[in-house]
N, C-alpha and C. Protein backbone atom coordinates (compact mmCIF):
# COMPACT_ATOMS: atom_id res chain seq x y z
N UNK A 1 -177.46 -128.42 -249.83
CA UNK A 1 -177.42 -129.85 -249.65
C UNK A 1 -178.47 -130.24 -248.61
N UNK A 2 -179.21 -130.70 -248.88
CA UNK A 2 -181.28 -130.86 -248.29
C UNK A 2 -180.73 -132.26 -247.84
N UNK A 3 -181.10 -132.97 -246.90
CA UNK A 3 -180.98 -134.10 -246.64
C UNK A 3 -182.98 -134.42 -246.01
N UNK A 4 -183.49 -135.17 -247.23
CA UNK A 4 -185.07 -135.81 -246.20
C UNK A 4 -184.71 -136.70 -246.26
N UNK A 5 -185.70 -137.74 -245.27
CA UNK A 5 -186.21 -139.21 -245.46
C UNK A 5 -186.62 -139.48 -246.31
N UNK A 6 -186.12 -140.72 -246.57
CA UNK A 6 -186.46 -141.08 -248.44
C UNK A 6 -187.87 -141.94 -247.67
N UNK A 7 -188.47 -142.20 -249.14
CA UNK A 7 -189.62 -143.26 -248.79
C UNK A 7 -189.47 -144.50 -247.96
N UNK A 8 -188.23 -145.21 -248.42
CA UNK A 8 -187.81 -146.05 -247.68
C UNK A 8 -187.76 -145.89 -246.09
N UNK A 9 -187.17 -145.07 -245.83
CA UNK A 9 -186.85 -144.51 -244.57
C UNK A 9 -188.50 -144.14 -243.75
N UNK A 10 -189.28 -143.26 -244.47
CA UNK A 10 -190.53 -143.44 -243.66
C UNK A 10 -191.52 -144.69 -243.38
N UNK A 11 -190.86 -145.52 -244.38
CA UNK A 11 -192.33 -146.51 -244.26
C UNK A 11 -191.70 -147.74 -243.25
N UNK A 12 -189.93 -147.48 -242.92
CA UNK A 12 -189.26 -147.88 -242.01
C UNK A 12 -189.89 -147.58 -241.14
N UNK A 13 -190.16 -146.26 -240.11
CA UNK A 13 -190.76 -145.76 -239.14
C UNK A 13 -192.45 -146.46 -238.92
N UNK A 14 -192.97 -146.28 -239.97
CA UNK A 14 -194.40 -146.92 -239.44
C UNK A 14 -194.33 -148.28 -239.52
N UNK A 15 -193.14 -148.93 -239.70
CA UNK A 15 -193.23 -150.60 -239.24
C UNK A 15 -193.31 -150.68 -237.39
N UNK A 16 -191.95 -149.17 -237.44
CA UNK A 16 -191.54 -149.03 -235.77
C UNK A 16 -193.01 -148.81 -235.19
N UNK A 17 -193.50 -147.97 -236.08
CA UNK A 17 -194.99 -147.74 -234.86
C UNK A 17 -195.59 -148.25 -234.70
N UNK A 18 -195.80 -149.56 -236.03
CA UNK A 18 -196.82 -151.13 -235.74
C UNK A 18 -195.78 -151.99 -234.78
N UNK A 19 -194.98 -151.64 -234.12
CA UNK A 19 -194.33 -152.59 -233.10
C UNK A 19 -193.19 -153.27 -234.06
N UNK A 20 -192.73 -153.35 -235.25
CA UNK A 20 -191.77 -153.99 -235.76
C UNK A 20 -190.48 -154.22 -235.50
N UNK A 21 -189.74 -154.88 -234.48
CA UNK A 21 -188.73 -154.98 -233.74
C UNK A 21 -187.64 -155.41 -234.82
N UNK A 22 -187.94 -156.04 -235.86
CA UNK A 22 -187.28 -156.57 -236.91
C UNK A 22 -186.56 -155.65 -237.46
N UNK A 23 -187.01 -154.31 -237.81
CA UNK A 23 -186.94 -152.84 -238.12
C UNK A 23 -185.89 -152.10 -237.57
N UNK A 24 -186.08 -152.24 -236.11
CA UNK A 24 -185.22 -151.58 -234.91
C UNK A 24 -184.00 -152.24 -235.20
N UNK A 25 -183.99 -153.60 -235.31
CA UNK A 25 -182.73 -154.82 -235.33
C UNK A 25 -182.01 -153.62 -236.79
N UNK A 26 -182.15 -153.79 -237.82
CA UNK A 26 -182.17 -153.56 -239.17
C UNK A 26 -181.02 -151.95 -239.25
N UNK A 27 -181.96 -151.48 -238.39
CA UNK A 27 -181.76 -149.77 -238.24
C UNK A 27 -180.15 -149.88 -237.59
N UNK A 28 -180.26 -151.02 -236.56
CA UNK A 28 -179.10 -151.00 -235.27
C UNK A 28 -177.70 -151.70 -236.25
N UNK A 29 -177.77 -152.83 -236.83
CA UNK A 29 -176.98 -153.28 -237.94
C UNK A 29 -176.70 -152.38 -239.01
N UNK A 30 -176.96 -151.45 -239.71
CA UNK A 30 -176.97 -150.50 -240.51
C UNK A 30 -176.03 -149.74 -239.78
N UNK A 31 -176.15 -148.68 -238.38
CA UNK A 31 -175.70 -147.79 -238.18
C UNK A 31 -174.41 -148.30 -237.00
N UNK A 32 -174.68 -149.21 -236.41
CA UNK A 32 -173.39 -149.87 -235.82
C UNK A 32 -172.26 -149.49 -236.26
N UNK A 33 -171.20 -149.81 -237.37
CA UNK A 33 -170.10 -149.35 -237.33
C UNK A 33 -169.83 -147.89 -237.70
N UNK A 34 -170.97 -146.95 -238.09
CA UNK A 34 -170.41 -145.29 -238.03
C UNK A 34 -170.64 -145.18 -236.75
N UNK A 35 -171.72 -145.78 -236.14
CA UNK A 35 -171.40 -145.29 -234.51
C UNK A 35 -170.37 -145.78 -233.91
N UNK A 36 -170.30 -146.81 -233.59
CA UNK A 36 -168.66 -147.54 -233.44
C UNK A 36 -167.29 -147.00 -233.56
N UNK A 37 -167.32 -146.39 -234.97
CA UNK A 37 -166.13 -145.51 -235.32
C UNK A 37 -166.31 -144.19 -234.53
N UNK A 38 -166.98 -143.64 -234.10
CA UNK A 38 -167.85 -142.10 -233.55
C UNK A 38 -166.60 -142.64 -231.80
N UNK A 39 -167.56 -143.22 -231.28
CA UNK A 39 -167.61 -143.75 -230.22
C UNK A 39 -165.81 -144.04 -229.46
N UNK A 40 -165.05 -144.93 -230.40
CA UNK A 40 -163.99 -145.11 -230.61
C UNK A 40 -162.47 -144.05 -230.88
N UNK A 41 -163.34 -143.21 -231.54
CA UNK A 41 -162.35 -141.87 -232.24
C UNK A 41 -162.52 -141.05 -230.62
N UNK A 42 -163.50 -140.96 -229.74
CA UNK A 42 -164.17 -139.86 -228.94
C UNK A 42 -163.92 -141.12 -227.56
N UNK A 43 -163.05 -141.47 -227.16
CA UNK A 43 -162.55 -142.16 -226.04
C UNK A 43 -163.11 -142.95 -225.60
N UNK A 44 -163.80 -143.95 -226.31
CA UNK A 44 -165.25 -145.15 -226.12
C UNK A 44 -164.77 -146.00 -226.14
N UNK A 45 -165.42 -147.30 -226.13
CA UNK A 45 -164.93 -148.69 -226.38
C UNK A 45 -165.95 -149.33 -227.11
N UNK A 46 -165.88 -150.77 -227.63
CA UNK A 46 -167.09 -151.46 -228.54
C UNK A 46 -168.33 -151.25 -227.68
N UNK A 47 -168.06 -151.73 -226.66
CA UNK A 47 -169.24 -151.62 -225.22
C UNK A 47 -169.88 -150.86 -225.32
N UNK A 48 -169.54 -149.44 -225.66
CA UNK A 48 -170.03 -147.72 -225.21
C UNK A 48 -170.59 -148.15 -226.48
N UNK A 49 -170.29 -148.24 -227.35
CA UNK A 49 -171.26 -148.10 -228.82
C UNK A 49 -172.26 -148.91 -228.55
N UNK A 50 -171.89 -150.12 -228.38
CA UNK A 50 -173.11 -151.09 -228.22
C UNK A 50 -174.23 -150.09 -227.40
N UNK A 51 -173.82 -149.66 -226.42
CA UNK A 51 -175.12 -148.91 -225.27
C UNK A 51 -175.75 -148.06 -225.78
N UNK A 52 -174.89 -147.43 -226.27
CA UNK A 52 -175.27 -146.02 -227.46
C UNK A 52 -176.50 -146.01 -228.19
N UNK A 53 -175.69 -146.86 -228.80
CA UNK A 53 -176.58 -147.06 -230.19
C UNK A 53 -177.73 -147.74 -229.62
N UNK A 54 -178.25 -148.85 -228.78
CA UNK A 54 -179.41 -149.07 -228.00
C UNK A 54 -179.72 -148.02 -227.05
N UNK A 55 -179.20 -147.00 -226.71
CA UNK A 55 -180.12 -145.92 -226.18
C UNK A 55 -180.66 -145.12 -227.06
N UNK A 56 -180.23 -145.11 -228.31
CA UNK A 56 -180.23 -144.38 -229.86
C UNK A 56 -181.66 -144.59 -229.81
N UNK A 57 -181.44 -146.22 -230.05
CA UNK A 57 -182.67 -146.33 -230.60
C UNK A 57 -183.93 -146.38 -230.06
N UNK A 58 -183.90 -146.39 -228.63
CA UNK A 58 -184.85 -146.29 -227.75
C UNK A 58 -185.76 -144.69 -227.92
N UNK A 59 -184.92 -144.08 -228.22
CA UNK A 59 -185.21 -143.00 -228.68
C UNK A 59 -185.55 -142.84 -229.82
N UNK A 60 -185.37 -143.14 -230.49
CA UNK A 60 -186.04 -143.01 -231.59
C UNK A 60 -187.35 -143.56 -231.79
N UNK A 61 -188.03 -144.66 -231.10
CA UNK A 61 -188.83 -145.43 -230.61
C UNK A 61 -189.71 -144.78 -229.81
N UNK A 62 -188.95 -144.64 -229.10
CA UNK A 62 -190.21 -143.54 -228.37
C UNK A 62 -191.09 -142.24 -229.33
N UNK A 63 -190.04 -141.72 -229.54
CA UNK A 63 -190.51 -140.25 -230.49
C UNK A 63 -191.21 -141.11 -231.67
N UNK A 64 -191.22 -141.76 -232.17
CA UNK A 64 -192.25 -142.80 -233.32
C UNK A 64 -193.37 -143.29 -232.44
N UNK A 65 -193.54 -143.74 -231.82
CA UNK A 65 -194.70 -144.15 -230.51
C UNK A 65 -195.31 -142.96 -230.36
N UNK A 66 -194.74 -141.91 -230.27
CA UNK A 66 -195.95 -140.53 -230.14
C UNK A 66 -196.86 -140.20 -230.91
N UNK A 67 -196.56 -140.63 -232.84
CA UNK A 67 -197.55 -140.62 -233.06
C UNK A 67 -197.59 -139.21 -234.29
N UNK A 68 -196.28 -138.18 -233.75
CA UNK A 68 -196.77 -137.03 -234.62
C UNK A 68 -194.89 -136.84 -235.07
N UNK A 69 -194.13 -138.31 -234.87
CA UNK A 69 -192.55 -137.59 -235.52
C UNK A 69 -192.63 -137.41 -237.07
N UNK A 70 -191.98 -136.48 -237.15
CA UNK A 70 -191.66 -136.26 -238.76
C UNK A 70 -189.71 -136.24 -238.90
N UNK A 71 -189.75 -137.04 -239.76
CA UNK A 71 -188.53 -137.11 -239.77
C UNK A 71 -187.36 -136.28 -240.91
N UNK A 72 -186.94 -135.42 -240.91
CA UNK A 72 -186.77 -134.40 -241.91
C UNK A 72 -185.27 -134.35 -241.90
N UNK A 73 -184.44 -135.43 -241.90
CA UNK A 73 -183.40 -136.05 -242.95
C UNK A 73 -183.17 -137.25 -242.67
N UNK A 74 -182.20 -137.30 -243.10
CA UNK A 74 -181.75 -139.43 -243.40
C UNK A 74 -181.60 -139.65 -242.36
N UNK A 75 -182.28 -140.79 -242.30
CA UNK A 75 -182.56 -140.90 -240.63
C UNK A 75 -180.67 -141.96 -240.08
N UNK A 76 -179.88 -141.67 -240.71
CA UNK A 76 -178.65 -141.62 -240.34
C UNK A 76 -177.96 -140.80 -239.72
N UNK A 77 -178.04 -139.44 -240.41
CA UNK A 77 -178.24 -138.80 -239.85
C UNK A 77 -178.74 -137.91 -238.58
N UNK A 78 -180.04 -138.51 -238.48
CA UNK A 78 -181.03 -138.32 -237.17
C UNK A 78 -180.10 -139.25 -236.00
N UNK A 79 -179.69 -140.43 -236.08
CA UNK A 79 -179.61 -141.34 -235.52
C UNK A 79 -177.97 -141.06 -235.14
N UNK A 80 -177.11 -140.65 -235.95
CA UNK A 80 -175.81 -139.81 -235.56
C UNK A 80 -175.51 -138.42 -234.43
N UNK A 81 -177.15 -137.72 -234.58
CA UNK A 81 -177.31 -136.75 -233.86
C UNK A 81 -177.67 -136.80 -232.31
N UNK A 82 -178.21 -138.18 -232.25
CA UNK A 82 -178.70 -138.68 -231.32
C UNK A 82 -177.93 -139.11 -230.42
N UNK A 83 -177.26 -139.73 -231.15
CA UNK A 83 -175.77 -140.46 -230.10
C UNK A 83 -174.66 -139.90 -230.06
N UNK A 84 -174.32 -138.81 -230.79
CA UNK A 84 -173.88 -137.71 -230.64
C UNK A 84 -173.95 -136.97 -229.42
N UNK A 85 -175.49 -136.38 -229.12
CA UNK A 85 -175.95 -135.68 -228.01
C UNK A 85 -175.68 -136.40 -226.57
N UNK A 86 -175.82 -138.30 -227.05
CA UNK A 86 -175.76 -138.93 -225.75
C UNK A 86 -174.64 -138.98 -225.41
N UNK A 87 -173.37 -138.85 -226.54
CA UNK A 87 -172.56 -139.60 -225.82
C UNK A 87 -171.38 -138.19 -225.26
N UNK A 88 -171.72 -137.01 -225.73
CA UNK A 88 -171.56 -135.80 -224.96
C UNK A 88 -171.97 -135.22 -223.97
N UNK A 89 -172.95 -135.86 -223.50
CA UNK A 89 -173.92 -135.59 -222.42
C UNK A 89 -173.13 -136.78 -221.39
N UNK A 90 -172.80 -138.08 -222.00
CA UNK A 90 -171.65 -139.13 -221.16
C UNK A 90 -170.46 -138.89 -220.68
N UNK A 91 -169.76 -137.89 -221.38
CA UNK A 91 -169.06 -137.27 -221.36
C UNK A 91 -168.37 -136.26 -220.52
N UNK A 92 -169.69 -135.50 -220.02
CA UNK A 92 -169.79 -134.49 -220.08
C UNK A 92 -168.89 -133.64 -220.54
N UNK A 93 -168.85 -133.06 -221.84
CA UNK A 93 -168.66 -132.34 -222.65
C UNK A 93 -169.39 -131.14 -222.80
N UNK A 94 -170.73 -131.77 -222.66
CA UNK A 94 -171.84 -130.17 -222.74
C UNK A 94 -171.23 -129.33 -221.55
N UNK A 95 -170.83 -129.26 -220.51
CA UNK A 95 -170.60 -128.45 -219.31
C UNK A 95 -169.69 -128.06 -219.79
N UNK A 96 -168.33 -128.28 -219.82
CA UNK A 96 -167.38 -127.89 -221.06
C UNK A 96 -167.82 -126.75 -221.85
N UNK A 97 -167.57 -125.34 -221.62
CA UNK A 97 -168.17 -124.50 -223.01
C UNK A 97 -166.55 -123.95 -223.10
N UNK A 98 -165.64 -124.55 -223.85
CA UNK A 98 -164.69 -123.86 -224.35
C UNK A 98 -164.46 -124.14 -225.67
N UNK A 99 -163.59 -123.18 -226.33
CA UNK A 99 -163.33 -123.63 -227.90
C UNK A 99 -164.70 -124.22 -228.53
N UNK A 100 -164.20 -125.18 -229.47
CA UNK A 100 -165.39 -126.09 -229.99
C UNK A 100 -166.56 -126.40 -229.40
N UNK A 101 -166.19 -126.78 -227.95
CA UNK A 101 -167.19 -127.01 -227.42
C UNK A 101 -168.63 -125.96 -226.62
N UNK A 102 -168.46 -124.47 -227.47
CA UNK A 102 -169.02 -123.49 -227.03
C UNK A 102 -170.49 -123.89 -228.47
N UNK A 103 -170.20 -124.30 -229.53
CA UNK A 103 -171.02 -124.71 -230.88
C UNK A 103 -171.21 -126.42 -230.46
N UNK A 104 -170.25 -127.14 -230.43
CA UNK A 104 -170.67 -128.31 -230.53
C UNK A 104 -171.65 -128.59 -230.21
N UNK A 105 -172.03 -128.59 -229.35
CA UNK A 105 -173.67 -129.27 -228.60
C UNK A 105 -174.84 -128.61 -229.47
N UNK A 106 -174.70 -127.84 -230.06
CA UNK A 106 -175.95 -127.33 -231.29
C UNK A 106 -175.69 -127.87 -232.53
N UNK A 107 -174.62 -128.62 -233.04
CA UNK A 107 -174.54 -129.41 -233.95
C UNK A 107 -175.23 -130.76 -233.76
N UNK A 108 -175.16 -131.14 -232.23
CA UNK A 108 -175.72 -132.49 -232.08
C UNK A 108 -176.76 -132.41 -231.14
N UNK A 109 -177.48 -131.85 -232.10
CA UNK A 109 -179.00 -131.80 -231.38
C UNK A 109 -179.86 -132.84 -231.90
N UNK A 110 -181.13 -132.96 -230.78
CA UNK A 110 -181.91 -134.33 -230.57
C UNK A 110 -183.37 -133.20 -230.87
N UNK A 111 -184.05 -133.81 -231.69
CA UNK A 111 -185.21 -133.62 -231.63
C UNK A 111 -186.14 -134.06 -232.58
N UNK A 112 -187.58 -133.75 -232.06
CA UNK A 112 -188.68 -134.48 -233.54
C UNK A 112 -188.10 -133.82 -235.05
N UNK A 113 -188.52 -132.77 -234.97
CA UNK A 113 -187.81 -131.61 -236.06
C UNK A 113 -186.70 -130.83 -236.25
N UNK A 114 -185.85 -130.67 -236.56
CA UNK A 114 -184.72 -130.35 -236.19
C UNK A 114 -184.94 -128.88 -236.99
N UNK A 115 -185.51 -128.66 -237.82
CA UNK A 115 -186.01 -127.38 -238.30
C UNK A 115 -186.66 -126.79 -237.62
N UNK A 116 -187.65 -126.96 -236.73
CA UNK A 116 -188.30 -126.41 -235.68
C UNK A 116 -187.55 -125.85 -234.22
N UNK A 117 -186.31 -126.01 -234.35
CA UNK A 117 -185.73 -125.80 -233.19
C UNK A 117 -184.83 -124.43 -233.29
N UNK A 118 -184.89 -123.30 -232.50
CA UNK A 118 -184.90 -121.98 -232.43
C UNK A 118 -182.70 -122.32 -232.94
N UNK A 119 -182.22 -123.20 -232.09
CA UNK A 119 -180.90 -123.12 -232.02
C UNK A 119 -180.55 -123.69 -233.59
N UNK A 120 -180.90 -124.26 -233.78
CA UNK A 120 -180.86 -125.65 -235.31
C UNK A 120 -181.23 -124.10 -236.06
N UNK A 121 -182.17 -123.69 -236.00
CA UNK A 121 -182.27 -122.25 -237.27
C UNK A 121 -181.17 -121.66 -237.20
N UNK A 122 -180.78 -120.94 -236.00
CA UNK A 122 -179.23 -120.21 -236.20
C UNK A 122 -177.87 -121.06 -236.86
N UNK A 123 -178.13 -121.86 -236.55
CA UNK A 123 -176.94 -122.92 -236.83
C UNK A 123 -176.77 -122.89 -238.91
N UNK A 124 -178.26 -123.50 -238.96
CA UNK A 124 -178.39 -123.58 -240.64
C UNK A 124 -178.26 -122.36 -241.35
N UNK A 125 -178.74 -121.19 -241.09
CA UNK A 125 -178.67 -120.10 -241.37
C UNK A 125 -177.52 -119.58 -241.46
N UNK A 126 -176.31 -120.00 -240.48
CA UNK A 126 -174.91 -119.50 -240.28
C UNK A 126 -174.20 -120.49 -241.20
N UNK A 127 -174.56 -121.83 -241.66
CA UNK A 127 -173.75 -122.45 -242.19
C UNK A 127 -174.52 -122.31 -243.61
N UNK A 128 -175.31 -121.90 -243.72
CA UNK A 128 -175.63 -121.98 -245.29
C UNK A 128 -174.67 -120.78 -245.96
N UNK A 129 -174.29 -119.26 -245.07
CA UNK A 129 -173.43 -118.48 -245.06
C UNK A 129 -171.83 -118.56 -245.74
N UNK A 130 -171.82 -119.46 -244.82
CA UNK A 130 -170.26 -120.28 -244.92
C UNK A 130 -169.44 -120.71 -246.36
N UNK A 131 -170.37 -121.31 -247.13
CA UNK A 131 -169.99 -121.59 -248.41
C UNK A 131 -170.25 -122.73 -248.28
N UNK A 132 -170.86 -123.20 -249.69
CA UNK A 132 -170.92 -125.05 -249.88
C UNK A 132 -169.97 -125.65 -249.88
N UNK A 133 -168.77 -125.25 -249.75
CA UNK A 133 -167.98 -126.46 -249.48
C UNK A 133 -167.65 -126.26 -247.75
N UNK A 134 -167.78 -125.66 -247.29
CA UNK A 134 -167.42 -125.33 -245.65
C UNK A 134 -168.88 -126.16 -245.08
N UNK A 135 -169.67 -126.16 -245.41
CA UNK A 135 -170.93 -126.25 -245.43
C UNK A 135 -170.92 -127.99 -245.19
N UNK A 136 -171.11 -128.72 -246.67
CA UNK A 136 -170.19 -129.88 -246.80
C UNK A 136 -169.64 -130.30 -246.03
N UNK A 137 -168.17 -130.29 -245.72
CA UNK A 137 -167.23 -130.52 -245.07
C UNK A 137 -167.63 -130.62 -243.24
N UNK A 138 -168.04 -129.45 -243.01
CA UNK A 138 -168.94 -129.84 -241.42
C UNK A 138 -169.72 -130.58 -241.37
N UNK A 139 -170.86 -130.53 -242.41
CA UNK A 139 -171.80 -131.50 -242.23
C UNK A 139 -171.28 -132.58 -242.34
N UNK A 140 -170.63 -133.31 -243.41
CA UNK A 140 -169.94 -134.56 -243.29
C UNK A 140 -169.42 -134.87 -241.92
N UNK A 141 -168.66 -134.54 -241.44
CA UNK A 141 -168.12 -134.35 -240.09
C UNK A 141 -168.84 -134.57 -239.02
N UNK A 142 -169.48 -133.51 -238.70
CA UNK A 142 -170.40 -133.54 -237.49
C UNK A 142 -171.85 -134.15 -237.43
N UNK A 143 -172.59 -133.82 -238.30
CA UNK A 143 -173.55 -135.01 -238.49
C UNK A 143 -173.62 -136.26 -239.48
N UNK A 144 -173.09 -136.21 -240.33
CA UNK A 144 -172.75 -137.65 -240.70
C UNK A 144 -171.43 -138.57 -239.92
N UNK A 145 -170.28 -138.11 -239.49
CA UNK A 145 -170.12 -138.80 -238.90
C UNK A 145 -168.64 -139.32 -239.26
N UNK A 146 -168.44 -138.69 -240.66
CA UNK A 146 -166.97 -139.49 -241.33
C UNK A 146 -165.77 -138.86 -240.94
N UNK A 147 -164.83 -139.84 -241.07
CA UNK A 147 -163.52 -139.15 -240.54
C UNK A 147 -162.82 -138.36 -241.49
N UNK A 148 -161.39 -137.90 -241.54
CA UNK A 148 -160.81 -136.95 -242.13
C UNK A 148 -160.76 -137.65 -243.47
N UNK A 149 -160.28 -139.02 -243.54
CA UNK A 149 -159.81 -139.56 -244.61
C UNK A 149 -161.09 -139.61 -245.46
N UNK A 150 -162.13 -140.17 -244.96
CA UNK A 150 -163.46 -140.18 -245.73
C UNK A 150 -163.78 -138.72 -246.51
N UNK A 151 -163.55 -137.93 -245.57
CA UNK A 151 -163.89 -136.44 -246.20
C UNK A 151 -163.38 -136.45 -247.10
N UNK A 152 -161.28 -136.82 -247.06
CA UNK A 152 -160.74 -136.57 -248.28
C UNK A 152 -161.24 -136.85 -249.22
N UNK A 153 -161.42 -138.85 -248.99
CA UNK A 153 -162.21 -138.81 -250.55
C UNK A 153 -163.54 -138.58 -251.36
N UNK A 154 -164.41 -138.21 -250.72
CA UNK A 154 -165.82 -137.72 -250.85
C UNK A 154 -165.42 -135.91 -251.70
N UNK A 155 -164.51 -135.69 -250.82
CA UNK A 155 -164.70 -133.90 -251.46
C UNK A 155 -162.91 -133.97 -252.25
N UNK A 156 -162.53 -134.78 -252.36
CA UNK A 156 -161.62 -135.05 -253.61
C UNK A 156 -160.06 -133.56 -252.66
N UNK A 157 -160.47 -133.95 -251.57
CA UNK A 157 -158.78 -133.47 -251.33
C UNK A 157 -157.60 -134.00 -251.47
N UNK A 158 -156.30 -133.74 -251.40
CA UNK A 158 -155.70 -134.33 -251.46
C UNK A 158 -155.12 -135.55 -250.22
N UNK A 159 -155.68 -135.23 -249.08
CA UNK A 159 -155.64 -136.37 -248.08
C UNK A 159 -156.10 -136.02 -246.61
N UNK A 160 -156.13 -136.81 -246.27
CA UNK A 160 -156.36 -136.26 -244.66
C UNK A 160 -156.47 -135.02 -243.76
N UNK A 161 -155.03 -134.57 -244.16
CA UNK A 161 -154.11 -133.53 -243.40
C UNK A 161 -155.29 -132.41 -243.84
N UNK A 162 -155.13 -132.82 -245.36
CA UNK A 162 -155.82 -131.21 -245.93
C UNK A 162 -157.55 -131.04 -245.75
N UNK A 163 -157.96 -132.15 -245.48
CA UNK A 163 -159.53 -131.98 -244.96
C UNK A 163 -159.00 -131.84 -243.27
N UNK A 164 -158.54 -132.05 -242.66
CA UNK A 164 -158.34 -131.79 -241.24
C UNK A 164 -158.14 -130.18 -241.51
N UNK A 165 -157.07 -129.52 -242.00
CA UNK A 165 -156.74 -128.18 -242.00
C UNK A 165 -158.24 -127.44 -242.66
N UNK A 166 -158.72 -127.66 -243.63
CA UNK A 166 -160.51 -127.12 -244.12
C UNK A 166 -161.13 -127.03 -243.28
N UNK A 167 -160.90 -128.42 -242.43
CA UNK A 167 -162.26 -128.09 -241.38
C UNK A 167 -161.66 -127.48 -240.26
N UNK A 168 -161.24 -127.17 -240.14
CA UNK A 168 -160.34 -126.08 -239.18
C UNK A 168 -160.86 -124.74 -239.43
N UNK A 169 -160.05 -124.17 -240.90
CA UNK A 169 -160.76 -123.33 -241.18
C UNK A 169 -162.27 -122.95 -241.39
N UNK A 170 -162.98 -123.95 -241.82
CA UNK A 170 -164.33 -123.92 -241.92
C UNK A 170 -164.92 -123.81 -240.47
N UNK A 171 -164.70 -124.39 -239.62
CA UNK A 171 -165.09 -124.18 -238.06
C UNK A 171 -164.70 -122.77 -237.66
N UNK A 172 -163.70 -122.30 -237.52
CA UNK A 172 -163.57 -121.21 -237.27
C UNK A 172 -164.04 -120.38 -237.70
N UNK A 173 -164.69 -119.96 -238.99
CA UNK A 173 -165.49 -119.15 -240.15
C UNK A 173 -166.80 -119.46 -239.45
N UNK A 174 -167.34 -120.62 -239.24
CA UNK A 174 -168.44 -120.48 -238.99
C UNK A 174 -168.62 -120.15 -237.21
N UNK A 175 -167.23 -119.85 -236.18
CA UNK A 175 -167.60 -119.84 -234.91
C UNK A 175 -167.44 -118.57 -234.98
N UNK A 176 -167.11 -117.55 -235.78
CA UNK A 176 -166.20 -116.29 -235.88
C UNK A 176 -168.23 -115.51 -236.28
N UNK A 177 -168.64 -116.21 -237.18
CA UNK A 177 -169.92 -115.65 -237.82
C UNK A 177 -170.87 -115.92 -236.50
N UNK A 178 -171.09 -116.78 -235.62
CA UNK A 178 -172.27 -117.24 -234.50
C UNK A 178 -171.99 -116.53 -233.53
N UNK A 179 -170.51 -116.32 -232.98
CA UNK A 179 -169.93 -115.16 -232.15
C UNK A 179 -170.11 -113.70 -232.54
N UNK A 180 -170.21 -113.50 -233.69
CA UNK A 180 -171.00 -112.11 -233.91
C UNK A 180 -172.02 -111.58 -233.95
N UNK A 181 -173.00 -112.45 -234.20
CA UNK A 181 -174.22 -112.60 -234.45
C UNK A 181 -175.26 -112.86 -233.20
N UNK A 182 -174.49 -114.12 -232.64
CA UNK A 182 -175.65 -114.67 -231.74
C UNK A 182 -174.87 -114.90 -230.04
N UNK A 183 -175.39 -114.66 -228.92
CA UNK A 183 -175.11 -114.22 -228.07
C UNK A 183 -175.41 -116.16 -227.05
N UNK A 184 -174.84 -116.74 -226.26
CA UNK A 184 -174.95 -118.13 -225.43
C UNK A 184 -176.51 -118.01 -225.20
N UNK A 185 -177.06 -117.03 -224.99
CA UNK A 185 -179.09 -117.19 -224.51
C UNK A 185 -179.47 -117.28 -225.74
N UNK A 186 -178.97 -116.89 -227.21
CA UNK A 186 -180.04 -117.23 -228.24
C UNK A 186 -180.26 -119.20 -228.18
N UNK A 187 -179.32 -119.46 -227.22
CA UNK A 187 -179.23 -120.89 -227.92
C UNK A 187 -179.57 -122.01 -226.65
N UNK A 188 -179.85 -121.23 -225.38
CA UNK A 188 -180.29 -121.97 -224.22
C UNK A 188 -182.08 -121.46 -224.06
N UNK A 189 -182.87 -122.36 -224.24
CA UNK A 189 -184.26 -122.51 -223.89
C UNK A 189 -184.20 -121.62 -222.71
């Protein structure tokens, strides 16, 4: 399951780099209520999203202003990962390395390329492992962004409970495979 920037999505970006603020507006209305819901589920308020998602995009702005971003999936995605990273870093959550939170912070990574990044390779590599539907099911989750019920109906479970219990198991399968494999320095610069 390949996620690029569609055409749409790039020729979005070079409006951002001719200065198109109209664009930025566009991007921020679009992704507002999955961030919102993100934000909300993870002990936030409308406020925290609002900031979020304008620090989101500042970022994203910037890295388009450089001149050399390539954007190598839906930039919903990108833009989930982003505020993701920020709002765990708000959190502080990253200091936190227990349970989940020993993987989490390599799921919500920030960068030009996300393929280019030494930790993002182990990660894809371990979840391509996993099985397409474990595979799926996280990704929905952690970088897109949807809740249990959404999962249900996207991957046709029977409800909530039972995409909550999958991704249970699917997390654990894939923390059980990174714990064998890969050691806390493969994944700190």
């Amino acid at each position: 399951m390949s996620e690029t920037a569609s055409s749409k999505e790039r020729e979005m970006l070079d409006r951002i780099q001719a200065g198109d603020r109209e664009t930025l507006f566009g991007i921020y209305k679009s992704q507002y209520s999955m961030i919102r819901s993100y934000v909300i589920k993870n002990n936030g308020s409308e406020e925290d999203a609002e900031d979020l998602l304008q620090d989101a995009l500042i970022v994203l702005w910037q890295k388009v202003q450089q001149g050399n971003f390539v954007l190598s999936s839906k930039l919903s995605t990108f833009m989930m990962a982003i505020c993701k990273n920020l709002w765990l870093k708000r959190l502080g959550k990253l200091q936190k390395m227990d349970g989940e939170d020993k993987i989490l912070p390599y799921l919500h990574v920030c960068a030009d390329n996300f393929s280019e990044l030494s930790d993002f390779k182990h990660l894809q590599k371990t979840l391509d492992e996993i099985g397409d539907t474990c595979k799926q099911l996280l990704t929905l989750f952690y970088f897109d962004g949807n809740d249990m019920e959404q999962i249900a109906k996207k991957m046709q479970f029977a409800n909530a409970d039972t995409a909550k219990a999958k991704k249970y198991q699917c997390f654990k399968k894939l923390e059980t495979l990174i714990k064998s494999r890969f050691t806390k320095s493969d994944f700190i610069s």
